[in-house]
N, C-alpha and C. Protein backbone atom coordinates (compact mmCIF):
# COMPACT_ATOMS: atom_id res chain seq x y z
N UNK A 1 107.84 116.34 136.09
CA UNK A 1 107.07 115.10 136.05
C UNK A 1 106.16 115.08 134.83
N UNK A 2 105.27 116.63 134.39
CA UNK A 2 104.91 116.40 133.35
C UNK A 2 105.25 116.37 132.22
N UNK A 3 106.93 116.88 132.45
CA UNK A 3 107.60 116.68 130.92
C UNK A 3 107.73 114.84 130.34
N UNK A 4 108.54 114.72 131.98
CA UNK A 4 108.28 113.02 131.67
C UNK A 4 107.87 112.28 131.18
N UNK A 5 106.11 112.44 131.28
CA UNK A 5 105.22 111.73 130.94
C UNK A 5 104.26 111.70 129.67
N UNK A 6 105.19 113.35 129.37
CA UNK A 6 104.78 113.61 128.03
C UNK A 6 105.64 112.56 126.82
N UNK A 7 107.31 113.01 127.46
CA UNK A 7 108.40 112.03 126.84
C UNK A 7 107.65 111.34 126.33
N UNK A 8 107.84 110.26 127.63
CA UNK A 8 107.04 108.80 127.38
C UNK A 8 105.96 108.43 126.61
N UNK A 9 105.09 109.41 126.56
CA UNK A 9 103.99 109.10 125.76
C UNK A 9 104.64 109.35 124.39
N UNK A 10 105.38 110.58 124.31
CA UNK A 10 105.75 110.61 122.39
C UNK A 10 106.58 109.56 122.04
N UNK A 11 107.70 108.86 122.68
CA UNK A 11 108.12 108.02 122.57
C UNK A 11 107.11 106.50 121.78
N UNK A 12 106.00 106.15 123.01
CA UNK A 12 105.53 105.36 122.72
C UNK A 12 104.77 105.39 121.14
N UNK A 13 104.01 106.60 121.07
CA UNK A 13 103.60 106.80 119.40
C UNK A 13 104.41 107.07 118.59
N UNK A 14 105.59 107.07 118.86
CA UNK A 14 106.50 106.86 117.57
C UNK A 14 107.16 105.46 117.68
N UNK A 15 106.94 104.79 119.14
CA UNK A 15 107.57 103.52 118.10
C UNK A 15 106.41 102.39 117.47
N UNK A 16 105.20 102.90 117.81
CA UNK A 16 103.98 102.40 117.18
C UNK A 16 103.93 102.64 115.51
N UNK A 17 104.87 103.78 115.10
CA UNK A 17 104.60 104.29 113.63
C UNK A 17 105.95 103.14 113.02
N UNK A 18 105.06 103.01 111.33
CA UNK A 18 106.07 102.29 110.89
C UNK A 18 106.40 102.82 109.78
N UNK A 19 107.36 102.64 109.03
CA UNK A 19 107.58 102.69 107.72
C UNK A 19 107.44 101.63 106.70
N UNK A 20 106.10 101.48 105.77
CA UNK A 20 105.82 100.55 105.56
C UNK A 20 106.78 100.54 103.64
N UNK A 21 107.19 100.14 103.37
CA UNK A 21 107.48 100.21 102.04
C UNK A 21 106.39 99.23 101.03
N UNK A 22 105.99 99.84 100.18
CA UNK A 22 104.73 99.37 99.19
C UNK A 22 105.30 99.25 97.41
N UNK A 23 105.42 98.48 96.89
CA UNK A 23 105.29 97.79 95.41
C UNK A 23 104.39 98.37 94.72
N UNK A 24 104.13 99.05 93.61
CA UNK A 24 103.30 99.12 93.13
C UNK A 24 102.33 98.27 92.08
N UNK A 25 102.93 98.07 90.99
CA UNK A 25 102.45 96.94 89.96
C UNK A 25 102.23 95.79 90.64
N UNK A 26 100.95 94.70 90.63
CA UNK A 26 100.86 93.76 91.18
C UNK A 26 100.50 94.07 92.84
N UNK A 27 100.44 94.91 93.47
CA UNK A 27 100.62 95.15 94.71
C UNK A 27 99.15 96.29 94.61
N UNK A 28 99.15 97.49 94.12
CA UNK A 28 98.43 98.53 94.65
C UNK A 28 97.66 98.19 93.09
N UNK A 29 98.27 98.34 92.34
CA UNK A 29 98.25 98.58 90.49
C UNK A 29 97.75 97.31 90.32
N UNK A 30 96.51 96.90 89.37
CA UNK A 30 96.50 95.74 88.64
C UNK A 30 97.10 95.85 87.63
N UNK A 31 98.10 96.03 87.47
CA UNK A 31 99.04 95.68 86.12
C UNK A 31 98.45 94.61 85.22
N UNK A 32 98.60 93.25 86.01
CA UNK A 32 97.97 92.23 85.30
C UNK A 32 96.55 92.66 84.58
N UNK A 33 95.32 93.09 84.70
CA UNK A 33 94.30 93.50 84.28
C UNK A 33 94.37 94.66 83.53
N UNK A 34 95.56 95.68 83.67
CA UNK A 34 95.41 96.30 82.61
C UNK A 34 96.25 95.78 81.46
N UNK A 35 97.50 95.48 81.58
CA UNK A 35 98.13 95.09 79.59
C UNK A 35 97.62 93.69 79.23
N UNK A 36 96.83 92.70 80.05
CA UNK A 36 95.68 91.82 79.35
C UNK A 36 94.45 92.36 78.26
N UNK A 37 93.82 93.45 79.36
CA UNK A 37 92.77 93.94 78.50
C UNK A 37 93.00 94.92 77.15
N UNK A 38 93.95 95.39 77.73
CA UNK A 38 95.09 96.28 75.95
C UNK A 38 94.97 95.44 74.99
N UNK A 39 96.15 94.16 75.76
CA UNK A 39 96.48 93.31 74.51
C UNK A 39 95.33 92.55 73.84
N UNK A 40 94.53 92.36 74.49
CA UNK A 40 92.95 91.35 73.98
C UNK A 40 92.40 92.77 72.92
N UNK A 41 92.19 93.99 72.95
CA UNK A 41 91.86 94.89 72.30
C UNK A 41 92.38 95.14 70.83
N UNK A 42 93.83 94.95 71.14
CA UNK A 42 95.02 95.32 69.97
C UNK A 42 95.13 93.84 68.99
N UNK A 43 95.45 92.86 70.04
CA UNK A 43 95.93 91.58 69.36
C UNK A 43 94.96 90.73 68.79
N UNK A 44 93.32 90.71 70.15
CA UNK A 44 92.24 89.56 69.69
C UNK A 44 92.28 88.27 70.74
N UNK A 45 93.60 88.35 71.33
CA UNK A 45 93.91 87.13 72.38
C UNK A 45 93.62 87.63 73.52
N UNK A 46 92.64 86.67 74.37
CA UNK A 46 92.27 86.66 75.52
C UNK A 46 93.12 85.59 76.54
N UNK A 47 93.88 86.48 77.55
CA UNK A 47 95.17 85.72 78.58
C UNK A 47 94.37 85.51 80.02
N UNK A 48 93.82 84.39 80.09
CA UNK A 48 93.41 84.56 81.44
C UNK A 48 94.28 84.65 82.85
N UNK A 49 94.47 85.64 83.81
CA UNK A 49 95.06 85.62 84.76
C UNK A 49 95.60 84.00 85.90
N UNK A 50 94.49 83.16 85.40
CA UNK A 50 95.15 81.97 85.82
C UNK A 50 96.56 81.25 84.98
N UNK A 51 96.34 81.76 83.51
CA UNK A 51 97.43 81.68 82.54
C UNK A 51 99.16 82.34 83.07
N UNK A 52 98.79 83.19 83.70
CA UNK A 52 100.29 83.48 83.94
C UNK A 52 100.62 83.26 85.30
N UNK A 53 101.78 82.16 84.90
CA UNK A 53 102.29 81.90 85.89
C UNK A 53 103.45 81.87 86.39
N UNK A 54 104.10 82.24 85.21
CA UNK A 54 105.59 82.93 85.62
C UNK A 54 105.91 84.45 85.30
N UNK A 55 107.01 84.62 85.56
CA UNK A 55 107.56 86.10 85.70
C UNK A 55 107.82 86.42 84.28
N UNK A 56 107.40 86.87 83.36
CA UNK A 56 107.74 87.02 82.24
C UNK A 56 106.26 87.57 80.91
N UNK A 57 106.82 88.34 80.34
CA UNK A 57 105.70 88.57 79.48
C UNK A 57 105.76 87.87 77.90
N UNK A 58 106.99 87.39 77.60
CA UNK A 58 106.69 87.27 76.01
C UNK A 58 106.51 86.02 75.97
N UNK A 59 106.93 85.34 74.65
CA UNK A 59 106.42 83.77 74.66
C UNK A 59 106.61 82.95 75.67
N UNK A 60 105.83 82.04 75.58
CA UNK A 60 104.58 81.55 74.90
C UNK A 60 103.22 82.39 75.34
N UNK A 61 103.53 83.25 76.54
CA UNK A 61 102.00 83.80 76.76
C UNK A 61 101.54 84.74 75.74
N UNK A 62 102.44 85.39 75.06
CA UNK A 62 102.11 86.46 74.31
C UNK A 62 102.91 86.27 73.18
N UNK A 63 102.94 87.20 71.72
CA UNK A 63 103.35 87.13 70.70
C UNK A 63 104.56 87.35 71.10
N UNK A 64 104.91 88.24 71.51
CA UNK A 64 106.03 89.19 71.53
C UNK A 64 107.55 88.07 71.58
N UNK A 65 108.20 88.09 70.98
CA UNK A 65 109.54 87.81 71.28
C UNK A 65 110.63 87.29 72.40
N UNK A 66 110.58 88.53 72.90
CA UNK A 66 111.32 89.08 74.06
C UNK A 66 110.40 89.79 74.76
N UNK A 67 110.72 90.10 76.12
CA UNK A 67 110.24 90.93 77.10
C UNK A 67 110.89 92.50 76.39
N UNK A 68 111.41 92.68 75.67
CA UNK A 68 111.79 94.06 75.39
C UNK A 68 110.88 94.23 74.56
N UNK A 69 110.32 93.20 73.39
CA UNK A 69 109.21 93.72 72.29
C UNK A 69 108.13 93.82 73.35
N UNK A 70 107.94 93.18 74.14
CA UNK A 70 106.70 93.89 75.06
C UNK A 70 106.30 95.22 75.61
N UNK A 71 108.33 95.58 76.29
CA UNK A 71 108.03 96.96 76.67
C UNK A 71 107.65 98.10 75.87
N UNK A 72 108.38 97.62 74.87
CA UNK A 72 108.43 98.79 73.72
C UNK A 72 107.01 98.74 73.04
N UNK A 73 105.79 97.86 73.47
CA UNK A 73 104.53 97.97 73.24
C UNK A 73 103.73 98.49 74.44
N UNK A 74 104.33 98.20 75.47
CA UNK A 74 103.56 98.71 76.45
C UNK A 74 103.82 100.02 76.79
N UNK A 75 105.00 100.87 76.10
CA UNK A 75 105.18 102.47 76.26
C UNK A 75 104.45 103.18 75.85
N UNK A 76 103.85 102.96 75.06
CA UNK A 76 102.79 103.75 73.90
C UNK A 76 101.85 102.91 73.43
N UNK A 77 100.27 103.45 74.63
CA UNK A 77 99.11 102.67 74.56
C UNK A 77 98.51 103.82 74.29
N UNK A 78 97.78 104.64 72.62
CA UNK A 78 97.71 105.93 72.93
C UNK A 78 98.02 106.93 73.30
N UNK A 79 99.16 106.91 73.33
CA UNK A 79 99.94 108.02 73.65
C UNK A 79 100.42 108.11 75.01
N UNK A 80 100.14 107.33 75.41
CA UNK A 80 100.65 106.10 77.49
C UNK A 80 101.19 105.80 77.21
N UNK A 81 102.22 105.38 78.54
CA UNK A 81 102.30 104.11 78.91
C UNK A 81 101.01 103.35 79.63
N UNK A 82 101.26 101.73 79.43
CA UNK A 82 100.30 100.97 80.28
C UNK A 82 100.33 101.19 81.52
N UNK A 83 101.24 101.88 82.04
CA UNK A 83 101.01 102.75 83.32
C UNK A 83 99.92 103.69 83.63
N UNK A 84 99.63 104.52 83.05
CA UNK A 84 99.08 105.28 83.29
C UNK A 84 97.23 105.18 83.52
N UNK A 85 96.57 103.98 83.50
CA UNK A 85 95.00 103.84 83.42
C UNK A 85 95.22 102.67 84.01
N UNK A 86 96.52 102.21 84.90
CA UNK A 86 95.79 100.98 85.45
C UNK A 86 94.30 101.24 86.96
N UNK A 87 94.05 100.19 87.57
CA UNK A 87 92.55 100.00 88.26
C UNK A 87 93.63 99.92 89.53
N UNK A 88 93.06 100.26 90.57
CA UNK A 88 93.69 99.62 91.74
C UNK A 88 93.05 98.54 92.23
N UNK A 89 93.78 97.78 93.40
CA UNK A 89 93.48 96.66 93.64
C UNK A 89 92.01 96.91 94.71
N UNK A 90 91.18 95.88 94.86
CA UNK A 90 90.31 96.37 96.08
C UNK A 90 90.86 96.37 97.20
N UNK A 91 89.99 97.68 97.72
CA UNK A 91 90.79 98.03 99.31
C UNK A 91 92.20 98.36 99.42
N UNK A 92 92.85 98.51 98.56
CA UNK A 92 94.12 99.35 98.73
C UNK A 92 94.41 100.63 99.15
N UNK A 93 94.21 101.48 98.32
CA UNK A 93 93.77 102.77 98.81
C UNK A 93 93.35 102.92 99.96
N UNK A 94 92.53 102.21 100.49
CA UNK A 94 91.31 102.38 101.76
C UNK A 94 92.24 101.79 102.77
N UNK A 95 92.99 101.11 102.50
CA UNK A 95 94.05 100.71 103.62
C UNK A 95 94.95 101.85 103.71
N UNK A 96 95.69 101.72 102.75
CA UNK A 96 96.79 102.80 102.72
C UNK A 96 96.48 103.88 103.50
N UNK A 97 95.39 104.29 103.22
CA UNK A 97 94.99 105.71 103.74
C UNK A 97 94.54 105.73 105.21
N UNK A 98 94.37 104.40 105.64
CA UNK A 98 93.82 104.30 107.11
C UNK A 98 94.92 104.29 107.87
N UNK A 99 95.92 103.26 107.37
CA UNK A 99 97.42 103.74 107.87
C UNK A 99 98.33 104.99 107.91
N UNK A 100 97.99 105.73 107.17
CA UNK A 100 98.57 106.10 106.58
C UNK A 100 98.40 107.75 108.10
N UNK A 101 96.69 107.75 108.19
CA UNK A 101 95.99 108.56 109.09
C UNK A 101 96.90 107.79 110.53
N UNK A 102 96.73 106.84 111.06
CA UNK A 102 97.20 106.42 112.19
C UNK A 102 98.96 106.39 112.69
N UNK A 103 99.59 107.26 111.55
CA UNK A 103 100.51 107.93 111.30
C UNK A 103 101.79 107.32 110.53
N UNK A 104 101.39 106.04 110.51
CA UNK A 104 102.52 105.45 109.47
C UNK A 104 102.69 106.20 107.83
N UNK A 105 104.00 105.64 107.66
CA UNK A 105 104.52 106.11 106.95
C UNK A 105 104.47 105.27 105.03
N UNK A 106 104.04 105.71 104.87
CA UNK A 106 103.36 104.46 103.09
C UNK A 106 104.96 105.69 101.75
N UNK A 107 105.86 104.19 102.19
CA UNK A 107 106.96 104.15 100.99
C UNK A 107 106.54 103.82 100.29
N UNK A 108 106.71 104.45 98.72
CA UNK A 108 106.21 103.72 97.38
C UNK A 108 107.74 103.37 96.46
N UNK A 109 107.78 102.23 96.47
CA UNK A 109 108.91 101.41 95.90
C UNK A 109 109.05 101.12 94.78
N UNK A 110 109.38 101.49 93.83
CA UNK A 110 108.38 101.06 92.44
C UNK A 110 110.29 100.75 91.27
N UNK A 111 109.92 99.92 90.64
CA UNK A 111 111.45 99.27 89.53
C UNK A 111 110.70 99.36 88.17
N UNK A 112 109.77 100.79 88.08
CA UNK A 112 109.23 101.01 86.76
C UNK A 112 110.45 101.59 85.89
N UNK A 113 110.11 100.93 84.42
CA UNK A 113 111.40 101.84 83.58
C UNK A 113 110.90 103.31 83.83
N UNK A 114 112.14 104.06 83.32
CA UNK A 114 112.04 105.72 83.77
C UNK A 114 111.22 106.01 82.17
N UNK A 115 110.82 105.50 81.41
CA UNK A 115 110.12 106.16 80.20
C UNK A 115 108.48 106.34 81.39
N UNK A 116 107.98 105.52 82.40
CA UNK A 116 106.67 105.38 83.11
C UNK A 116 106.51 106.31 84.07
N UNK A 117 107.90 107.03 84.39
CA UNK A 117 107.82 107.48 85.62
C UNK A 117 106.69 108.96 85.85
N UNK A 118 106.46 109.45 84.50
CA UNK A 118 105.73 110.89 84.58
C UNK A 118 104.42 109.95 84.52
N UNK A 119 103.76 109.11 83.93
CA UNK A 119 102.67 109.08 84.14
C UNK A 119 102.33 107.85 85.65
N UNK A 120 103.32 107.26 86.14
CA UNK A 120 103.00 107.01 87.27
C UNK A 120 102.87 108.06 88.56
N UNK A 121 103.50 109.30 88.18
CA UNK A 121 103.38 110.11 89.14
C UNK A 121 101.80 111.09 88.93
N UNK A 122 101.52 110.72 88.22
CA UNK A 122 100.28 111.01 88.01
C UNK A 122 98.71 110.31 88.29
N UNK A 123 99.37 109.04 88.11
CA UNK A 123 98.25 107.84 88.77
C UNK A 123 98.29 107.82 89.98
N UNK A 124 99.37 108.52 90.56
CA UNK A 124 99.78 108.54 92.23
C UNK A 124 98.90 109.37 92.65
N UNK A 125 98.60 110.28 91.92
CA UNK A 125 97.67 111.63 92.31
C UNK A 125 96.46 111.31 91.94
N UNK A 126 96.32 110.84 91.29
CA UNK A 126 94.89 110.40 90.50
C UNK A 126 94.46 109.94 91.59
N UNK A 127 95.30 108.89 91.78
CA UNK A 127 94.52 107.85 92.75
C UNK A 127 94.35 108.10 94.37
N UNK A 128 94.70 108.74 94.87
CA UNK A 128 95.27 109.61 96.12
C UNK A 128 95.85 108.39 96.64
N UNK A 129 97.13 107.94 96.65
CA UNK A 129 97.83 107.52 97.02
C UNK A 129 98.74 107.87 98.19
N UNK A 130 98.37 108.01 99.59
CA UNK A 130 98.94 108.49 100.63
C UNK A 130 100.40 108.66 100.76
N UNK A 131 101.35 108.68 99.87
CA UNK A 131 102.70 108.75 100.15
C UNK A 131 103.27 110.02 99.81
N UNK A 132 104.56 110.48 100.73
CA UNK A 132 105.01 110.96 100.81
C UNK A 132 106.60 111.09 99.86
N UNK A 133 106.51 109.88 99.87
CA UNK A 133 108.16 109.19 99.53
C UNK A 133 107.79 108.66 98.37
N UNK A 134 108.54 108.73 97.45
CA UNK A 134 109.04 107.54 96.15
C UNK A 134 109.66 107.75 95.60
N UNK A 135 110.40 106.11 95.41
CA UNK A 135 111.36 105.60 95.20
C UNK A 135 111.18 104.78 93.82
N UNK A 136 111.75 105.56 92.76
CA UNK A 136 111.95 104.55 91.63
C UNK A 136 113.21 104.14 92.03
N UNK A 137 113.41 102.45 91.75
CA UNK A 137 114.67 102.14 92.44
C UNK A 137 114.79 100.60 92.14
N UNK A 138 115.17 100.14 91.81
CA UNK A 138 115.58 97.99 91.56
C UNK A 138 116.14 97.42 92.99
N UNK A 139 116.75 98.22 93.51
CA UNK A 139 117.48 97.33 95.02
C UNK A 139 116.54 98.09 96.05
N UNK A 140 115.18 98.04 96.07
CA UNK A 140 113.76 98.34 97.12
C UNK A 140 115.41 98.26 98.40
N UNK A 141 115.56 96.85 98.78
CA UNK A 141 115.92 96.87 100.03
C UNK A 141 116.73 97.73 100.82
N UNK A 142 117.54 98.32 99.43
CA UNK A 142 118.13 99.82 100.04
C UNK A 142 117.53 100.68 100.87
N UNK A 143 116.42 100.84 100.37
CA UNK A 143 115.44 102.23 101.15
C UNK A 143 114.97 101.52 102.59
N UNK A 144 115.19 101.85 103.71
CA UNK A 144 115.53 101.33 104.91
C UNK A 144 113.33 101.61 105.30
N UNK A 145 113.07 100.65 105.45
CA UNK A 145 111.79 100.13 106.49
C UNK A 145 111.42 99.22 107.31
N UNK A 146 110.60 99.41 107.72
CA UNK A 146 110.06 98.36 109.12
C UNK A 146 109.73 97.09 108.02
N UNK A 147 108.62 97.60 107.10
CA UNK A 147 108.29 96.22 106.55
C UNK A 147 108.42 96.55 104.72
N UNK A 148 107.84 95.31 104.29
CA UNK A 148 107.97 95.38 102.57
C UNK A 148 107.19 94.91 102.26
N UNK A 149 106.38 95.40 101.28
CA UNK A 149 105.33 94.56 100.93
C UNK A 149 105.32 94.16 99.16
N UNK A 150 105.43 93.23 98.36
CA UNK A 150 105.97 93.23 96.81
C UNK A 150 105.52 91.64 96.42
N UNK A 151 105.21 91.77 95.02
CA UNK A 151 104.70 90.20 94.56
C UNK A 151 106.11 89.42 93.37
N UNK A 152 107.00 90.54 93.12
CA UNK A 152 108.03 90.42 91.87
C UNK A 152 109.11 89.53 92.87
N UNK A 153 108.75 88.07 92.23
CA UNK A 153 109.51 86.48 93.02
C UNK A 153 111.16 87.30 93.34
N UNK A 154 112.04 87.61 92.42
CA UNK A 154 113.28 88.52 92.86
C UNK A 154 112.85 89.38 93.58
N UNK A 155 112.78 90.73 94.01
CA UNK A 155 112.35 91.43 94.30
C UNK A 155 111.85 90.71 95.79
N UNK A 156 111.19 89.42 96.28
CA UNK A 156 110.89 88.90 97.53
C UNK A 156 112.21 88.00 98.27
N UNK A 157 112.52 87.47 97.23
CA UNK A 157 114.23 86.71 97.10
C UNK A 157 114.93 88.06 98.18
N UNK A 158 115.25 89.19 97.22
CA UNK A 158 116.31 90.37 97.64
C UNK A 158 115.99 90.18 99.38
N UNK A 159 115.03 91.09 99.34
CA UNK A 159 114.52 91.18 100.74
C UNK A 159 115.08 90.46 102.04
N UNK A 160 114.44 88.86 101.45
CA UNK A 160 114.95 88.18 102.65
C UNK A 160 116.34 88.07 102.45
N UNK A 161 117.13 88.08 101.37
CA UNK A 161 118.32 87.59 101.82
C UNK A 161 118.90 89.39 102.73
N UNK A 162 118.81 90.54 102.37
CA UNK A 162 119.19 91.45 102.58
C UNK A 162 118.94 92.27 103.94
N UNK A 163 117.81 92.14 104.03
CA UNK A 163 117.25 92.48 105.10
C UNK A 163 116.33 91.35 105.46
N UNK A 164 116.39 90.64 105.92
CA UNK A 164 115.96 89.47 106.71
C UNK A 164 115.33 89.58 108.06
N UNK A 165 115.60 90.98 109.22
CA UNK A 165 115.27 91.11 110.07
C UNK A 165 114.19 91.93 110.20
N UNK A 166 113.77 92.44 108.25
CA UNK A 166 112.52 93.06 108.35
C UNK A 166 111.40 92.35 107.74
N UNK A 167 109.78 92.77 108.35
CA UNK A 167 108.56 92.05 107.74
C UNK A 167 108.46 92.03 106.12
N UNK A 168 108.50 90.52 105.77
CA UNK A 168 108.43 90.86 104.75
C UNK A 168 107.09 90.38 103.55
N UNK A 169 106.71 90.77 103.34
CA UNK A 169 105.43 90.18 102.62
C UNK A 169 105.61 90.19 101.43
N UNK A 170 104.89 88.82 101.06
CA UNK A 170 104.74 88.27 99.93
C UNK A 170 103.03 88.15 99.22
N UNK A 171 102.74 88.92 98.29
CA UNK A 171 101.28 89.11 98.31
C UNK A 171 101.23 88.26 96.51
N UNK A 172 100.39 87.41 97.36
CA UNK A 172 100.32 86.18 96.82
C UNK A 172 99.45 86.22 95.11
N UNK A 173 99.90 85.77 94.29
CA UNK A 173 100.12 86.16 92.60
C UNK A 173 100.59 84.80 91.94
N UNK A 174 99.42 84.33 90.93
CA UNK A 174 99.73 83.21 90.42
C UNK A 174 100.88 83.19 89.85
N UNK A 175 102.07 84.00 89.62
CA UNK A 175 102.99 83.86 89.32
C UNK A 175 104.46 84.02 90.33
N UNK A 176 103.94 84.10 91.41
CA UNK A 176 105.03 83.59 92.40
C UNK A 176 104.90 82.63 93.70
N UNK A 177 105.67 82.03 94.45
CA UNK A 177 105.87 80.89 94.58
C UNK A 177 106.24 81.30 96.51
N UNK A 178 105.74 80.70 97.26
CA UNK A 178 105.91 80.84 98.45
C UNK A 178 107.51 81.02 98.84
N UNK A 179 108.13 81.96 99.35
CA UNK A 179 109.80 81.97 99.76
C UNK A 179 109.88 82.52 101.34
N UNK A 180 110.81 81.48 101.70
CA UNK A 180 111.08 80.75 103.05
C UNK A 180 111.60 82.91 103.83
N UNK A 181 111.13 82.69 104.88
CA UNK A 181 111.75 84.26 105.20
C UNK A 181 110.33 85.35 104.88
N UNK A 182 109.95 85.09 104.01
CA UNK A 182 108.23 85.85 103.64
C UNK A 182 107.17 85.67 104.42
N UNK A 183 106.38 86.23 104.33
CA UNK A 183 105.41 85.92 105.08
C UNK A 183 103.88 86.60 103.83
N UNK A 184 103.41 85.41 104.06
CA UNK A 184 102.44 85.73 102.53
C UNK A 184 100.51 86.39 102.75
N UNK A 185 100.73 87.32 102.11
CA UNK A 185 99.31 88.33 102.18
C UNK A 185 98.51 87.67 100.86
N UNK A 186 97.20 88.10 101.38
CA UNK A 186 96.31 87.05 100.09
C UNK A 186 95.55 88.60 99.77
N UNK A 187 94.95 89.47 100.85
CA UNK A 187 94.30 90.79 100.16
C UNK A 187 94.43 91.80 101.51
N UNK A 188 94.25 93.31 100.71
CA UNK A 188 94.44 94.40 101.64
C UNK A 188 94.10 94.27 103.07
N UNK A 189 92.76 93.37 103.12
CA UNK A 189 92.50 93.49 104.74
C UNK A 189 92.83 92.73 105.60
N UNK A 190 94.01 91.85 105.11
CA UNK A 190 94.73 90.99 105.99
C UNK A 190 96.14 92.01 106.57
N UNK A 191 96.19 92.94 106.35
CA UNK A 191 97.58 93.53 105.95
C UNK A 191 97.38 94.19 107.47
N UNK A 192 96.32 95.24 108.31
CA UNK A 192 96.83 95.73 109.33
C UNK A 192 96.88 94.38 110.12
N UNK A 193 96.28 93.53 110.51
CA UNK A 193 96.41 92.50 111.41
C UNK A 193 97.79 91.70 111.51
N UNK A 194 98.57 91.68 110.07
CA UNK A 194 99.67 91.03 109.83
C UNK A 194 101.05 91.98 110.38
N UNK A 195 100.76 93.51 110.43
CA UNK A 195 101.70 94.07 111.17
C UNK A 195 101.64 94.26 112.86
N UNK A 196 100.24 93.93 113.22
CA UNK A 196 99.72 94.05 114.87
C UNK A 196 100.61 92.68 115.11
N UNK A 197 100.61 91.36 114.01
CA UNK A 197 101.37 90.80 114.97
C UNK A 197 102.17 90.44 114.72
N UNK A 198 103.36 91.11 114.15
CA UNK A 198 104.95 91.01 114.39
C UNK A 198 105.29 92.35 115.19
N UNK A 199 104.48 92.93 116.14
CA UNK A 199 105.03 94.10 116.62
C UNK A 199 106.33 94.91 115.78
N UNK A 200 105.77 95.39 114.74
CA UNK A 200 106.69 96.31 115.06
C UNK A 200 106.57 98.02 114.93
């Protein structure tokens, strides 16, 4: 009888735990606030964050060409990448880590080029970033979780069409656009309440 009831109880705290999968850039990372304040340093042009509003870095918001003359500026900021000194978002961390204690599981999902990947694994530590798991990876939806959390408009697209039967959040970024199947986060402390109520 007391094995039983032990069962039952481990049962129940594991189906309370989730696997949350997490975005980094735009999501945990102010990306946006850091290669603005670079480029205002290097170039002289000040981009206000209400300014971008689509998915894309080069013209007209910026000098650059192409999105490739961008990357190939954003690899080497001093001897960085613009990876490596971004700010986190408020209350990220402080979430992550509260979840993270209540035993869920914090996937880090990240579609950084592989030139970023040593100094993102370092901002991971820097920053104490509660995860266990990461995933450099472009098809996130592969890596199997309860929920998703990501602001990159494709990247929210994939999701629902792919996995559709999981939570999916859309954390809301003047450069993407409400999509049907999402369900949209505005800041960290909306985020445990938004998984209390889709049970899962």
């Amino acid at each position: 009888m007391v094995i039983s009831l032990l069962s039952i109880m481990h049962y129940t705290i594991k189906l309370s735990q989730m696997r949350i999968g997490v975005d980094l850039d735009g999501v945990v990372a102010n990306f946006t606030k850091g290669w603005t304040e670079q480029y205002k340093i290097e170039f002289g042009k000040e981009i206000p964050e209400s300014d971008i509003t689509n998915w894309g870095l080069s013209k007209p918001l910026t000098h650059f060409n192409t999105e490739l003359d961008f990357w190939n500026w954003a690899k080497d900021i001093n001897g960085s990448s613009i990876f490596r000194n971004l700010e986190t978002y408020e209350n990220s961390v402080k979430v992550l880590t509260e979840l993270s204690k209540e035993g869920h599981e914090v996937v880090i999902l990240s579609s950084k080029p592989w030139w970023s990947i040593h100094d993102t694994l370092m901002w991971l530590g820097e920053n104490k970033i509660p995860s266990r798991e990461i995933h450099f990876i472009e098809d996130k939806w592969k890596v199997e979780c309860d929920a998703y959390i990501d602001d990159a408009p494709h990247q929210i697209e994939n999701y629902v069409r792919e996995v559709p039967d999981k939570l999916i959040l859309r954390f809301v970024r003047e450069y993407n656009r409400p999509v049907k199947g999402a369900v949209d986060i505005n800041n960290w402390m909306e985020l445990t309440s938004l998984l209390e109520e889709h049970n899962l």
